[in-house]
C-alpha atoms as a PDB file:
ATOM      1  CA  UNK A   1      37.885  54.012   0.016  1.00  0.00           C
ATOM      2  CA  UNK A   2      37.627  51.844  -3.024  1.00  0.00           C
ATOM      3  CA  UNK A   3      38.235  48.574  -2.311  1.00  0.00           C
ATOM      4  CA  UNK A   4      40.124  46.637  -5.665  1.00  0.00           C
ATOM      5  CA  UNK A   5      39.721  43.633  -5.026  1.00  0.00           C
ATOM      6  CA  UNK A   6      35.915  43.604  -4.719  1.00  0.00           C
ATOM      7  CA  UNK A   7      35.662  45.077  -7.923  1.00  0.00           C
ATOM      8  CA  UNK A   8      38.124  42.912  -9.613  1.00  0.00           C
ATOM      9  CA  UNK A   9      35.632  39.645  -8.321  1.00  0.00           C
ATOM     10  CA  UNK A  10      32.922  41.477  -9.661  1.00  0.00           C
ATOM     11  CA  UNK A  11      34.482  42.253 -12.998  1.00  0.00           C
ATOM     12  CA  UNK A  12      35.417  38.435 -12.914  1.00  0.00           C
ATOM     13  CA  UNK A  13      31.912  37.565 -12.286  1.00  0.00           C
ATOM     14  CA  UNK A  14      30.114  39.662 -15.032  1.00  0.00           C
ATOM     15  CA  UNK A  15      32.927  38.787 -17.433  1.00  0.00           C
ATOM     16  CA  UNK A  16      32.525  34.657 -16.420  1.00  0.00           C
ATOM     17  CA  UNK A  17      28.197  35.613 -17.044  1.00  0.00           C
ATOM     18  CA  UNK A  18      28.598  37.638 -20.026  1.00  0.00           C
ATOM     19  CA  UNK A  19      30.887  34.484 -21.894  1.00  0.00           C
ATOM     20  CA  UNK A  20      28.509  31.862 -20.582  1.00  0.00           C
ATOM     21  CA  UNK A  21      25.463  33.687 -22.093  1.00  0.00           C
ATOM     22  CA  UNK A  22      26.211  33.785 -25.261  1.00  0.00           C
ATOM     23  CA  UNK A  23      29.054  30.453 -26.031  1.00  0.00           C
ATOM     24  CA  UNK A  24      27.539  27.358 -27.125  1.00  0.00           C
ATOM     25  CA  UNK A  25      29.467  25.252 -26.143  1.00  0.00           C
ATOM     26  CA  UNK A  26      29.679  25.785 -21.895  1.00  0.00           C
ATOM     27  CA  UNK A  27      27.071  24.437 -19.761  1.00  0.00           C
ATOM     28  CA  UNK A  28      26.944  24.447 -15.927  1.00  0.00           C
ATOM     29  CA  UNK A  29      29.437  21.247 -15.906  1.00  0.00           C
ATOM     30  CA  UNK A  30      31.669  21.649 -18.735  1.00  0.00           C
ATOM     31  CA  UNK A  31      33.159  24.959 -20.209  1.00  0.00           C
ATOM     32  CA  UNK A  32      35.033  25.521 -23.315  1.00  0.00           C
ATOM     33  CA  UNK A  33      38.963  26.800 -22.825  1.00  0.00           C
ATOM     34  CA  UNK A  34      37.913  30.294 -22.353  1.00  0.00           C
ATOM     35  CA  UNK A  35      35.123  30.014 -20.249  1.00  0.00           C
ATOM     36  CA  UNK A  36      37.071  28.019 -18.085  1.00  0.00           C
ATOM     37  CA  UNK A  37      39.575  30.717 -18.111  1.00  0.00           C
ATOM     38  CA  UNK A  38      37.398  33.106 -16.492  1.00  0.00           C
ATOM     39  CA  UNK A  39      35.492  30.571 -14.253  1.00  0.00           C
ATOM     40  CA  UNK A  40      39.110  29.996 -12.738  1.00  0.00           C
ATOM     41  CA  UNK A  41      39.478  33.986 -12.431  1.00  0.00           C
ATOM     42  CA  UNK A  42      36.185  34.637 -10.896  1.00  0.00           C
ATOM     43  CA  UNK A  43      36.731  31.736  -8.639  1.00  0.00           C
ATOM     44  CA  UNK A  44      40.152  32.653  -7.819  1.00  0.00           C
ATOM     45  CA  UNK A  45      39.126  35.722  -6.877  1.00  0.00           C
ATOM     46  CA  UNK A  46      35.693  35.468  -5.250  1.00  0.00           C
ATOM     47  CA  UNK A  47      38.021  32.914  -2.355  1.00  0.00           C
ATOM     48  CA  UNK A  48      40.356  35.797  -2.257  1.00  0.00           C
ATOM     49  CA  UNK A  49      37.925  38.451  -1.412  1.00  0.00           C
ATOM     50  CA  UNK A  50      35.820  36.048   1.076  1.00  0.00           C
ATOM     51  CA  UNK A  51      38.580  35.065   2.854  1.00  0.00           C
ATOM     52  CA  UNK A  52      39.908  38.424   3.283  1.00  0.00           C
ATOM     53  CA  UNK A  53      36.702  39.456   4.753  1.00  0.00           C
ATOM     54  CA  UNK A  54      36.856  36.105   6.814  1.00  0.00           C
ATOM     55  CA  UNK A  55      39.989  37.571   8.620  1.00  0.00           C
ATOM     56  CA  UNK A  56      38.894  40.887   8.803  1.00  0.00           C
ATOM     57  CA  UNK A  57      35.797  39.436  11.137  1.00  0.00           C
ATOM     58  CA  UNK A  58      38.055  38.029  13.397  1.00  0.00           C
END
């Protein structure tokens, strides 16, 4: 069973990587409008999926 949102974190993640490799302007501590964007997403997303595997634990 394919789990969705696992691969839409992952997604998020590469996507957040692949921006912050090649912009100029983000660093670790400051990120432009759409690197923040997708930092958001991935972050967003990443608590999502951990949390849901949190519960499923219990």
């Amino acid at each position: 069973m394919s789990d969705d949102l696992y691969r839409r974190y992952q997604y998020a993640h590469t996507a957040h990587q692949e921006h912050a490799r090649t912009c100029t302007t983000c660093t670790d501590t400051s990120r432009c409008p759409g690197g923040q964007r997708l930092y958001e997403a991935f972050a967003r997303l990443q608590d999502a999926y951990l949390n849901r595997q949190r519960q499923q634990r219990r």
